[in-house]
PDB file of N, CA and C in Angstrom:
ATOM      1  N   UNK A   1      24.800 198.074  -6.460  1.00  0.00           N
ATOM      2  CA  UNK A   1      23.769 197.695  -7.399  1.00  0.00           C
ATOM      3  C   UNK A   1      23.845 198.554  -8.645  1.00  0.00           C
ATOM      4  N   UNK A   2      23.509 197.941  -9.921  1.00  0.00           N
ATOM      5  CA  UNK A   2      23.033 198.775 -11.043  1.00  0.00           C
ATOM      6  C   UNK A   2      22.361 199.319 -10.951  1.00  0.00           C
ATOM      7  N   UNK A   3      22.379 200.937 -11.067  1.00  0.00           N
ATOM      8  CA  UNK A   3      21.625 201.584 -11.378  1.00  0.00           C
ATOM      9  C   UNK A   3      20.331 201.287 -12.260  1.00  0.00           C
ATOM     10  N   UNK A   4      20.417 200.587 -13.100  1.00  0.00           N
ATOM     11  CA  UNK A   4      19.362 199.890 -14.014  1.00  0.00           C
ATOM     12  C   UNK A   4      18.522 199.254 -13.052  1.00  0.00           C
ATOM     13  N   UNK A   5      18.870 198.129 -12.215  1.00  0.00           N
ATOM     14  CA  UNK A   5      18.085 197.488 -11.199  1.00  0.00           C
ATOM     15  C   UNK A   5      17.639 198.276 -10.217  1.00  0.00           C
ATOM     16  N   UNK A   6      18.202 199.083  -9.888  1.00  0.00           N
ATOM     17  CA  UNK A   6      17.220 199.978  -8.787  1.00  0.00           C
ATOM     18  C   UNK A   6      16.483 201.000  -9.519  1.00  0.00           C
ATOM     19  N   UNK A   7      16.667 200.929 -10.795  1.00  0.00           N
ATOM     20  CA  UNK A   7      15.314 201.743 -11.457  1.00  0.00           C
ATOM     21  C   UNK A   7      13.883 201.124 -11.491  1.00  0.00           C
ATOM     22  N   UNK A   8      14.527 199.744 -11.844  1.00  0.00           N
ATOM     23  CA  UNK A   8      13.391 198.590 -12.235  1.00  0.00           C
ATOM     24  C   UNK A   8      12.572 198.588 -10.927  1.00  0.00           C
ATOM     25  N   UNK A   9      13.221 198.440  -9.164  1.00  0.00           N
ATOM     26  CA  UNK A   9      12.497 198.516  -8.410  1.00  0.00           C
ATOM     27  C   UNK A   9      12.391 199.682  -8.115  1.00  0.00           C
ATOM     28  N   UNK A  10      12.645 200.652  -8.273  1.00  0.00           N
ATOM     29  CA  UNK A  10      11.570 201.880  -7.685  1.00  0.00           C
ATOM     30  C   UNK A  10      10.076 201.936  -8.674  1.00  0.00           C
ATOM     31  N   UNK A  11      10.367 201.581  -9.794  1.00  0.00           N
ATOM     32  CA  UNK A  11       9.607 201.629 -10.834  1.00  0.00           C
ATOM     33  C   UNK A  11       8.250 200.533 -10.161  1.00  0.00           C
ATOM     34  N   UNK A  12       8.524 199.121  -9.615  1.00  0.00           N
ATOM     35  CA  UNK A  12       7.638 198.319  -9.177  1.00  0.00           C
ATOM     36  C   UNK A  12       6.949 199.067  -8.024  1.00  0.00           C
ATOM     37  N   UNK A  13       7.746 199.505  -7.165  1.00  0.00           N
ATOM     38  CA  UNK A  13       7.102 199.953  -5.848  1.00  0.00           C
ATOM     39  C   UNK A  13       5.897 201.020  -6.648  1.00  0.00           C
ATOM     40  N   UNK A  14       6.911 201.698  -7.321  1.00  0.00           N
ATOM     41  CA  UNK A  14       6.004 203.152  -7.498  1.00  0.00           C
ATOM     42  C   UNK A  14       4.499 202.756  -8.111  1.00  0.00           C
ATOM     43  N   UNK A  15       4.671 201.982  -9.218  1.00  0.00           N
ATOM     44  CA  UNK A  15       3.142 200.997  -9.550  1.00  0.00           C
ATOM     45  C   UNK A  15       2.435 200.017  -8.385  1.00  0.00           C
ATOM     46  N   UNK A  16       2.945 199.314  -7.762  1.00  0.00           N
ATOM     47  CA  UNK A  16       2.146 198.460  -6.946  1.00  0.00           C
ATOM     48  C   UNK A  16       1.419 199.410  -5.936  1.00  0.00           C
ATOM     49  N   UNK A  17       0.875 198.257  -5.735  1.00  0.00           N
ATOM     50  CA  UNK A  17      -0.120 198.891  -4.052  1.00  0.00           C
ATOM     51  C   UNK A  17       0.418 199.422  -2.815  1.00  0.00           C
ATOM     52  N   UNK A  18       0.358 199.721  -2.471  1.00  0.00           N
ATOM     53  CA  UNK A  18       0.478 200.414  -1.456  1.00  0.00           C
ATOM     54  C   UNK A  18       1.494 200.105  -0.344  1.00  0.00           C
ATOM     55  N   UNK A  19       2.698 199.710  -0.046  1.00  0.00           N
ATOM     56  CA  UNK A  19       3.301 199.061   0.977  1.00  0.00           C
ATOM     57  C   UNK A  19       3.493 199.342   2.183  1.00  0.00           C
ATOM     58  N   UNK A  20       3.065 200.466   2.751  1.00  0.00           N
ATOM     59  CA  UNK A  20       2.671 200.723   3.892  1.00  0.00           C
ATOM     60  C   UNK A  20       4.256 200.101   4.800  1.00  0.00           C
ATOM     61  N   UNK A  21       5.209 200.282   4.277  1.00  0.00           N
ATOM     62  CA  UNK A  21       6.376 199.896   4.700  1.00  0.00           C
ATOM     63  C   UNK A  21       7.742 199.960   3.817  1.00  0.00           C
ATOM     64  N   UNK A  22       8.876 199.276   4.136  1.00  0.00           N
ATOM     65  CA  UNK A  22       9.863 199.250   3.308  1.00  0.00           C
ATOM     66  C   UNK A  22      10.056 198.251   2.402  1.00  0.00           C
ATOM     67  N   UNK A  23      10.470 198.314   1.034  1.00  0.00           N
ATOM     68  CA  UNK A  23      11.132 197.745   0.313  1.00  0.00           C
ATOM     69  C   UNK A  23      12.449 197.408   0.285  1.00  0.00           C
ATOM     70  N   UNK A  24      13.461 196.302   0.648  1.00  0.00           N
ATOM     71  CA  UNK A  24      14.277 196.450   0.902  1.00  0.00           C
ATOM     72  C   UNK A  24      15.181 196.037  -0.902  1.00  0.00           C
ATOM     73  N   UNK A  25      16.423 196.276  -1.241  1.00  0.00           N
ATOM     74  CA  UNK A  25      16.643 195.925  -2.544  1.00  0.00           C
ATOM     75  C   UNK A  25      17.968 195.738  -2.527  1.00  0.00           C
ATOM     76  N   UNK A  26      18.622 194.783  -2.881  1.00  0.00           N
ATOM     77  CA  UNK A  26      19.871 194.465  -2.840  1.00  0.00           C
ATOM     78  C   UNK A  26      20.634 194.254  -4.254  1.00  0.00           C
ATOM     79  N   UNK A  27      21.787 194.243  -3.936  1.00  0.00           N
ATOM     80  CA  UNK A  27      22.340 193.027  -5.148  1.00  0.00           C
ATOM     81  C   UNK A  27      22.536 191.750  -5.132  1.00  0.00           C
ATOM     82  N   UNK A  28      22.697 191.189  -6.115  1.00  0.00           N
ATOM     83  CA  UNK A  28      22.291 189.636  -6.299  1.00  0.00           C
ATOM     84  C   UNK A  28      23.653 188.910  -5.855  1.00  0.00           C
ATOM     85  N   UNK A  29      24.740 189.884  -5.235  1.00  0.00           N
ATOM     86  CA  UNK A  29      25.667 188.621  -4.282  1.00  0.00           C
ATOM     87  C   UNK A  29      26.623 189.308  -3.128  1.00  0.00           C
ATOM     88  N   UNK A  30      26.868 188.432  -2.283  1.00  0.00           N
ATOM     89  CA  UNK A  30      27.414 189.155  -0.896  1.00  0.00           C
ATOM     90  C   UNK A  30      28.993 189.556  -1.266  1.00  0.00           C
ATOM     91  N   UNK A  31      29.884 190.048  -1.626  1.00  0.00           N
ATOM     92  CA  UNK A  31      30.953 189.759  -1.644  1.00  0.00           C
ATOM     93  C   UNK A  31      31.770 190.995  -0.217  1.00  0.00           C
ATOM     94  N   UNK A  32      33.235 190.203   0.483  1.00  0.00           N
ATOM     95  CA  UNK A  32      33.782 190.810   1.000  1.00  0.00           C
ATOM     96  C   UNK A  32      34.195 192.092   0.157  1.00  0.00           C
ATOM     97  N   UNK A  33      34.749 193.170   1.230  1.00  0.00           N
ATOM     98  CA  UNK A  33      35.887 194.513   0.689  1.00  0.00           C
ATOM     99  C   UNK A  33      36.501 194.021  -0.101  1.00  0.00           C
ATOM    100  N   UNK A  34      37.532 193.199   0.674  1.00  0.00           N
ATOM    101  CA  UNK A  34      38.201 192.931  -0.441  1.00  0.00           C
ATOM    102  C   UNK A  34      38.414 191.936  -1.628  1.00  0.00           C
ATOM    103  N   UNK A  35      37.297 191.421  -2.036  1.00  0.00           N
ATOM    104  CA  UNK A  35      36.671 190.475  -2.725  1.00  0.00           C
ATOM    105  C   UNK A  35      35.794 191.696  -3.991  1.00  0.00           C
ATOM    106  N   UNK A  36      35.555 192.404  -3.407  1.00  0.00           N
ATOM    107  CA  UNK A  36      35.199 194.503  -4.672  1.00  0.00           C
ATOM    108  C   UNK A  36      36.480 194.081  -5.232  1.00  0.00           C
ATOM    109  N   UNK A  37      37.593 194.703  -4.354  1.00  0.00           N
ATOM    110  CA  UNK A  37      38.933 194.939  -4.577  1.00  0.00           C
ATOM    111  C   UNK A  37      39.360 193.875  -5.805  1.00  0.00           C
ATOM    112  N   UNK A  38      39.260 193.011  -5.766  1.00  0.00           N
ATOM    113  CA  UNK A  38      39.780 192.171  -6.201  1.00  0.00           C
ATOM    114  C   UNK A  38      39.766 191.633  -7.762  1.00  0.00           C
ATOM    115  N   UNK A  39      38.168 191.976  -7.410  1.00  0.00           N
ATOM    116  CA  UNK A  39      36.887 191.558  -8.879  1.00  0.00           C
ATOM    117  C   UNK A  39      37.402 192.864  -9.737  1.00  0.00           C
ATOM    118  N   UNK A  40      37.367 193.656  -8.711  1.00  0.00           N
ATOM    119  CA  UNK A  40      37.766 195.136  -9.873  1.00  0.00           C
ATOM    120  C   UNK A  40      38.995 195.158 -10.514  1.00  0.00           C
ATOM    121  N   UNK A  41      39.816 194.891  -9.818  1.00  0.00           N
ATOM    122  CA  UNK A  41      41.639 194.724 -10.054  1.00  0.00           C
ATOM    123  C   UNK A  41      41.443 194.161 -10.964  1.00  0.00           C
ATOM    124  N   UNK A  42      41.027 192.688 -11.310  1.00  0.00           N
ATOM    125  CA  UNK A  42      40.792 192.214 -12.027  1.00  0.00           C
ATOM    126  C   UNK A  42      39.990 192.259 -13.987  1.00  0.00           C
ATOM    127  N   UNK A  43      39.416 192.687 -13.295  1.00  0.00           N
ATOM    128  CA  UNK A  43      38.117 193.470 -14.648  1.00  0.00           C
ATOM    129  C   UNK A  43      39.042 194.081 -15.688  1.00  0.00           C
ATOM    130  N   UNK A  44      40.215 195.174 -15.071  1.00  0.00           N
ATOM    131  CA  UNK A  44      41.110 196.031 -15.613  1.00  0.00           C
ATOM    132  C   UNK A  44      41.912 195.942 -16.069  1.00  0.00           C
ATOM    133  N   UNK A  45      42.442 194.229 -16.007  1.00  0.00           N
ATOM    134  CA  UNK A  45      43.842 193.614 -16.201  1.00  0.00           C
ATOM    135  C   UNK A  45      44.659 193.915 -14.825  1.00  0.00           C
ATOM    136  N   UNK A  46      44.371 194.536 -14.229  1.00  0.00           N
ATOM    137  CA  UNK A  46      45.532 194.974 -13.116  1.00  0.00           C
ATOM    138  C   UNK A  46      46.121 193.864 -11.948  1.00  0.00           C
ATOM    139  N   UNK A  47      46.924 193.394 -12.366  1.00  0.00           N
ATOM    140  CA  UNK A  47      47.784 191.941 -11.392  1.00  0.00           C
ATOM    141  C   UNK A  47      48.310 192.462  -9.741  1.00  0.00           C
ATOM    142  N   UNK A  48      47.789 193.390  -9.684  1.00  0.00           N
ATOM    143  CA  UNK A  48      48.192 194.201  -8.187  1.00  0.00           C
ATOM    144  C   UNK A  48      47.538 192.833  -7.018  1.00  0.00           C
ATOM    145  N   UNK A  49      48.061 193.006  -6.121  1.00  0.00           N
ATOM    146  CA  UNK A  49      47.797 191.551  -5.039  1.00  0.00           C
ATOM    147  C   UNK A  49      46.898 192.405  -4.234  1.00  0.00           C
ATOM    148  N   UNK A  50      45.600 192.108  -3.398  1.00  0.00           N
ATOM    149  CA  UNK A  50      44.427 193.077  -2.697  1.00  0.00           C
ATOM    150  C   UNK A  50      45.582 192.422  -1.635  1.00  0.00           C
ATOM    151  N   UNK A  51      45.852 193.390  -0.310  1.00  0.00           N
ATOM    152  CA  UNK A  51      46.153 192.370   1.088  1.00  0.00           C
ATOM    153  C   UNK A  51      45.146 193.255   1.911  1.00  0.00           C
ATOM    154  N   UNK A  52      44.806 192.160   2.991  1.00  0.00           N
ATOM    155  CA  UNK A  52      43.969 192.066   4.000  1.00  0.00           C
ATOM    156  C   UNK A  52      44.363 192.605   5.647  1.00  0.00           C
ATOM    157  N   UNK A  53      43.959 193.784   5.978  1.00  0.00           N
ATOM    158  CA  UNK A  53      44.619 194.084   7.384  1.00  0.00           C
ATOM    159  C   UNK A  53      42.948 193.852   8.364  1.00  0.00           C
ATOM    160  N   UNK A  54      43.624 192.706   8.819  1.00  0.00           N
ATOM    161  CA  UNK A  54      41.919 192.272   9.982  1.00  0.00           C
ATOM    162  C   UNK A  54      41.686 193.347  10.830  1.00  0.00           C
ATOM    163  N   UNK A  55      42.776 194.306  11.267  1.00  0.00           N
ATOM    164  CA  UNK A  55      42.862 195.180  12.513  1.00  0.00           C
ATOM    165  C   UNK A  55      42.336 196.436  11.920  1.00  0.00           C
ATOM    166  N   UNK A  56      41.981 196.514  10.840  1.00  0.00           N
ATOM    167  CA  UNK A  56      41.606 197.824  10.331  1.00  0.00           C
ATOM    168  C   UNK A  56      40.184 198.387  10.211  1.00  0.00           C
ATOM    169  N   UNK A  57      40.182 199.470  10.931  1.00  0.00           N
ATOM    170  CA  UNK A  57      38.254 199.961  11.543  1.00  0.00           C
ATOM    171  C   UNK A  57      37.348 198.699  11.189  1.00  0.00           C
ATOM    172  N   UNK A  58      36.126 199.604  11.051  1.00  0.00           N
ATOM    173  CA  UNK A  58      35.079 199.166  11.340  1.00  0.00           C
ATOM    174  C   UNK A  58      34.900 197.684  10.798  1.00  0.00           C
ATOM    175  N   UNK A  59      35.244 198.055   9.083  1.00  0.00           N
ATOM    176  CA  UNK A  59      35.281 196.817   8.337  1.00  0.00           C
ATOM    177  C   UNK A  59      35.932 195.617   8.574  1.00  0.00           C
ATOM    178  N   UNK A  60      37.315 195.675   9.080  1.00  0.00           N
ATOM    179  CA  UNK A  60      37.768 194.995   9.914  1.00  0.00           C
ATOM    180  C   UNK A  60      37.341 194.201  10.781  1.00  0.00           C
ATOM    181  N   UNK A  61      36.147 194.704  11.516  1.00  0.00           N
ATOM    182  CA  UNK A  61      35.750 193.936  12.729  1.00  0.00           C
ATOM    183  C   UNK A  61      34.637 193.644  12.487  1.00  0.00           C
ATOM    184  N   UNK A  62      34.121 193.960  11.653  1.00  0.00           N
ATOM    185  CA  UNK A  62      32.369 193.641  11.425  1.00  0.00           C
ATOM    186  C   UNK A  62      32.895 192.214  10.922  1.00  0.00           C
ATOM    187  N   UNK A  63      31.512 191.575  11.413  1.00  0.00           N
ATOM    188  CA  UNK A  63      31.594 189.928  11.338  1.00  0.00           C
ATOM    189  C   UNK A  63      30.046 189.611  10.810  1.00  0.00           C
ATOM    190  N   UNK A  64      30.187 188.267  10.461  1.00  0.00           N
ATOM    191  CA  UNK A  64      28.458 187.761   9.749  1.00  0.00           C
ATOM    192  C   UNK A  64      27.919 188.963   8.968  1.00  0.00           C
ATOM    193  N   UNK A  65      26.334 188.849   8.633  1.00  0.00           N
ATOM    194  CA  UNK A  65      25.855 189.422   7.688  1.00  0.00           C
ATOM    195  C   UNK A  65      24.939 190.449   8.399  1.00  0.00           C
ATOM    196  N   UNK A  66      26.080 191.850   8.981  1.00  0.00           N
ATOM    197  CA  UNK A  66      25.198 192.858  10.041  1.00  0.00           C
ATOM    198  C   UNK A  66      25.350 193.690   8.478  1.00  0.00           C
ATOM    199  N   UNK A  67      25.915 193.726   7.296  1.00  0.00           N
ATOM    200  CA  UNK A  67      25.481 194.801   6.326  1.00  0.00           C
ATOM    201  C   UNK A  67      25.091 194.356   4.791  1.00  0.00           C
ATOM    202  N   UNK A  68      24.128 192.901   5.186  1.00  0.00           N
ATOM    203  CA  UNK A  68      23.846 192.771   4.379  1.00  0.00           C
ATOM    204  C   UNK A  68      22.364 192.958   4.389  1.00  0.00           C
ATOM    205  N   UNK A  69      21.675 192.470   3.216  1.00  0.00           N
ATOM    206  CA  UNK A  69      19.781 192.875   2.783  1.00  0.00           C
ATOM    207  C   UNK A  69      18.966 191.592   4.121  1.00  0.00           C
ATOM    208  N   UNK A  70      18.217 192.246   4.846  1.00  0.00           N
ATOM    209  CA  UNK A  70      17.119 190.987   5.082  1.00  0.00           C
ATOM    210  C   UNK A  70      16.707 189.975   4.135  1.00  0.00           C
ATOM    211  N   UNK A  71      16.118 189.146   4.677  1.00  0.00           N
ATOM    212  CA  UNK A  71      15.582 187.607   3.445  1.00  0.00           C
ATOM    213  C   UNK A  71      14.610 188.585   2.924  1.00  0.00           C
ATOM    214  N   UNK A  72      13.893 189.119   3.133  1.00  0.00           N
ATOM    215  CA  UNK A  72      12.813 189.707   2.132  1.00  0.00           C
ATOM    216  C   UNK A  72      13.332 190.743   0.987  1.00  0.00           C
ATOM    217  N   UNK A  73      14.197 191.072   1.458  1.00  0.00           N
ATOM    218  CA  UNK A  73      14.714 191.595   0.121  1.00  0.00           C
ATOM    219  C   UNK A  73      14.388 191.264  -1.404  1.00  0.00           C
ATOM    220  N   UNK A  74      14.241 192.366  -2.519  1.00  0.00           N
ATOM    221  CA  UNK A  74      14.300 191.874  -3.998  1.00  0.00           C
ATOM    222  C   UNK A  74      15.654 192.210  -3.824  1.00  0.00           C
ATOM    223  N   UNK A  75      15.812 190.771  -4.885  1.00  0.00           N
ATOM    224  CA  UNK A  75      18.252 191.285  -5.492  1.00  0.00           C
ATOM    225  C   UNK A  75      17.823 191.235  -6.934  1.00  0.00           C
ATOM    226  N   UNK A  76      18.614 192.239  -6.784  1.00  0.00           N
ATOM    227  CA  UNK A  76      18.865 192.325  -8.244  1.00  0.00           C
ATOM    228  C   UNK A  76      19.164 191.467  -8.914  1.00  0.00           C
ATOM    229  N   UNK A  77      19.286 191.451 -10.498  1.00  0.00           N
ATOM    230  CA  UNK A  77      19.941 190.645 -11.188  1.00  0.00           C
ATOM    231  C   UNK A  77      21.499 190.590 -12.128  1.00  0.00           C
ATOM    232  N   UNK A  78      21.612 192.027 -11.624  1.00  0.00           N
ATOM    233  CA  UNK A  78      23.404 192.387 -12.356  1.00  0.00           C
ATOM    234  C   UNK A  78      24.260 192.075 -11.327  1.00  0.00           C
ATOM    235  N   UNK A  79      24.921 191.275 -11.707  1.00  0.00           N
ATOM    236  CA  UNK A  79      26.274 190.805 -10.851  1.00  0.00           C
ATOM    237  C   UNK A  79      27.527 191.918 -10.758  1.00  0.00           C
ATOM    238  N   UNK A  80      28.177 192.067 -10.193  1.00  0.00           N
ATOM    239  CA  UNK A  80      29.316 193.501 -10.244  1.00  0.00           C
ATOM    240  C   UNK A  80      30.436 193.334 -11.263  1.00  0.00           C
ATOM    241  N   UNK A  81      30.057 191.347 -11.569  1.00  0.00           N
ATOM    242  CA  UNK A  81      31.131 191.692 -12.654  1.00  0.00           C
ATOM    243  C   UNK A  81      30.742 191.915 -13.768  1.00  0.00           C
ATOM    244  N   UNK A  82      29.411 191.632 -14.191  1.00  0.00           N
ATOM    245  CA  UNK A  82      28.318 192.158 -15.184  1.00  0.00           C
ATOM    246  C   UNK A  82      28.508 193.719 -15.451  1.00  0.00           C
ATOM    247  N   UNK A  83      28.357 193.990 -14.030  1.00  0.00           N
ATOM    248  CA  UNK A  83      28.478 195.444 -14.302  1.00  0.00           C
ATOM    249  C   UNK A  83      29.600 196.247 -15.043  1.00  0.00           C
ATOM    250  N   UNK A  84      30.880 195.584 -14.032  1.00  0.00           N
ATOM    251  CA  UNK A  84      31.999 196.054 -14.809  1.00  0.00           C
ATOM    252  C   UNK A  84      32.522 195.875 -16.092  1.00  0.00           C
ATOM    253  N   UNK A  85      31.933 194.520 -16.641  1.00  0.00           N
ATOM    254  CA  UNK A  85      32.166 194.310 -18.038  1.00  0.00           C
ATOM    255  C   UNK A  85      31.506 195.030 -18.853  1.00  0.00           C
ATOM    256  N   UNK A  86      30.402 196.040 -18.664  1.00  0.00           N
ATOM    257  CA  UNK A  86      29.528 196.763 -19.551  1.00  0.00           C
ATOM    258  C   UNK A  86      30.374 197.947 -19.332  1.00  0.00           C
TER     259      UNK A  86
END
């Protein structure tokens, strides 16, 4: 996430009422490792090929959305390639 967007929500929490719980705060899209990899390579000009090893730790084996935000989540609104273009 942008730093900018997680200012904006600490900034809400810190004004609102009382939440008596968590705020959860994400960014505004899921992308794989190597789908970062890729967007970034990219951003830079860099034509380097990302390759994919399925057998490799944790990331490797994690499946569905065990590291992504709950539905209640706020997402942000800067995209990573937003980001990187600034």
């Amino acid at each position: 996430m942008a730093s900018a967007d997680v200012a904006k929500a600490v900034a809400r929490v810190a004004v609102g009422a009382p939440r008596n719980g968590i705020q959860n705060v994400a960014g505004p899209e899921v992308l794989r490792l190597d789908e970062w990899g890729r967007v970034a390579l990219a951003a830079t000009g860099d034509t380097r090929t990302v390759v994919v090893d399925p057998t490799a730790g944790i990331f490797g084996v994690v499946r569905g959305d065990v590291l992504t935000a709950p539905r209640d989540a706020v997402l942000a609104t800067t995209s990573y390639r937003e980001w990187l273009a600034r």
